[in-house]
Protein backbone atom coordinates (compact mmCIF):
# COMPACT_ATOMS: atom_id res chain seq x y z
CA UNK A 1 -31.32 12.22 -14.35
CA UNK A 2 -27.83 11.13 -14.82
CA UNK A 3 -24.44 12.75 -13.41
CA UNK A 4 -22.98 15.27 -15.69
CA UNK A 5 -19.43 16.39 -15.62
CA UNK A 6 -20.08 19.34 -14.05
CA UNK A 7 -21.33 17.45 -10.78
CA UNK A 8 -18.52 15.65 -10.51
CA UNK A 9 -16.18 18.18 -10.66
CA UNK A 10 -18.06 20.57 -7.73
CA UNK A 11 -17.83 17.24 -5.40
CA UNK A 12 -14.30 16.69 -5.93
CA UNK A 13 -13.14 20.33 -5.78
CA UNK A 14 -15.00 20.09 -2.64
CA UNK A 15 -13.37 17.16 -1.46
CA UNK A 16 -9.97 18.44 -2.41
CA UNK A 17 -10.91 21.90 -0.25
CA UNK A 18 -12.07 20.07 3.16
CA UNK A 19 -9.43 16.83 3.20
CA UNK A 20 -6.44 18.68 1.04
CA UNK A 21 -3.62 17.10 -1.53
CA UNK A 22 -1.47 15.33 1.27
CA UNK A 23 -3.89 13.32 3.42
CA UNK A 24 -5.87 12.15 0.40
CA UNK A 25 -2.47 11.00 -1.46
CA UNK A 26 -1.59 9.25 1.64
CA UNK A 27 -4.97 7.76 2.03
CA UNK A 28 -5.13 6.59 -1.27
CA UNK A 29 -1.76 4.94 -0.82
CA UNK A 30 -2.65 3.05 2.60
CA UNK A 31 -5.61 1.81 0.76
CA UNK A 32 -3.01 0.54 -2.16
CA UNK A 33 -1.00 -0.92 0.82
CA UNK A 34 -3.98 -2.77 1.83
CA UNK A 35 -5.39 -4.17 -1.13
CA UNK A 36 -1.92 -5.62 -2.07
CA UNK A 37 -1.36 -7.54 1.63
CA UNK A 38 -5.07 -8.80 1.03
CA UNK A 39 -4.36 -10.40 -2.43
CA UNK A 40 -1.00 -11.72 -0.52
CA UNK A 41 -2.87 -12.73 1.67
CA UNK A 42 -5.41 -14.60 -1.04
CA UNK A 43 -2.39 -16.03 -2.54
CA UNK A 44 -0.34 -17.92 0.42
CA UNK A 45 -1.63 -20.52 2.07
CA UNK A 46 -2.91 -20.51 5.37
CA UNK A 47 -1.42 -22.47 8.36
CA UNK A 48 -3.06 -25.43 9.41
CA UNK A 49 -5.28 -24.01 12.57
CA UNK A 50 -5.20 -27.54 14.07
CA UNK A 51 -1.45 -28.03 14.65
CA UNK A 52 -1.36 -24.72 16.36
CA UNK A 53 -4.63 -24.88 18.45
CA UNK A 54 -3.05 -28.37 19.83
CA UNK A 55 0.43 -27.15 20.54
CA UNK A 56 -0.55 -24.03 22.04
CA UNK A 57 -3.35 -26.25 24.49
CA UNK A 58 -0.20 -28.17 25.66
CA UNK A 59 2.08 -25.25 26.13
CA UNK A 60 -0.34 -23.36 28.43
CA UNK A 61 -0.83 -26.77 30.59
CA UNK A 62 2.90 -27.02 31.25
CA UNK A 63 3.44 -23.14 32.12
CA UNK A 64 0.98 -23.12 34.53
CA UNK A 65 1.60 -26.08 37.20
CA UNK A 66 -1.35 -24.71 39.62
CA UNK A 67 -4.52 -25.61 37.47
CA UNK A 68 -3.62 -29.34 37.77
């Protein structure tokens, strides 16, 4: 049995009737927002976690005099 139009239309006249116009516009556009910072993300390069594991070990040594 395969989805007919008619289906498909009840579900999102339902949809429309419990969420409303506004908060499913503005979900669909925080969900554009998102996928386009995830293929940013996807396209810059990621800092190297070593540098910044190593500098932030050192840091925490010299701000806190006590541990030593």
């Amino acid at each position: 049995m395969s989805i007919g139009f008619w289906q498909i239309a009840i579900v999102v006249v339902l949809v429309v009737l419990l969420f409303g116009r506004g908060k499913i516009s503005d979900l669909m556009g925080d969900l554009a927002k998102g996928i386009k910072s995830f293929k940013k993300g996807m396209k810059d390069p990621a800092p190297d976690q070593s540098d910044t594991s190593s500098s932030q070990d050192s840091s925490s040594e010299d701000s806190n005099p006590d541990k030593k």
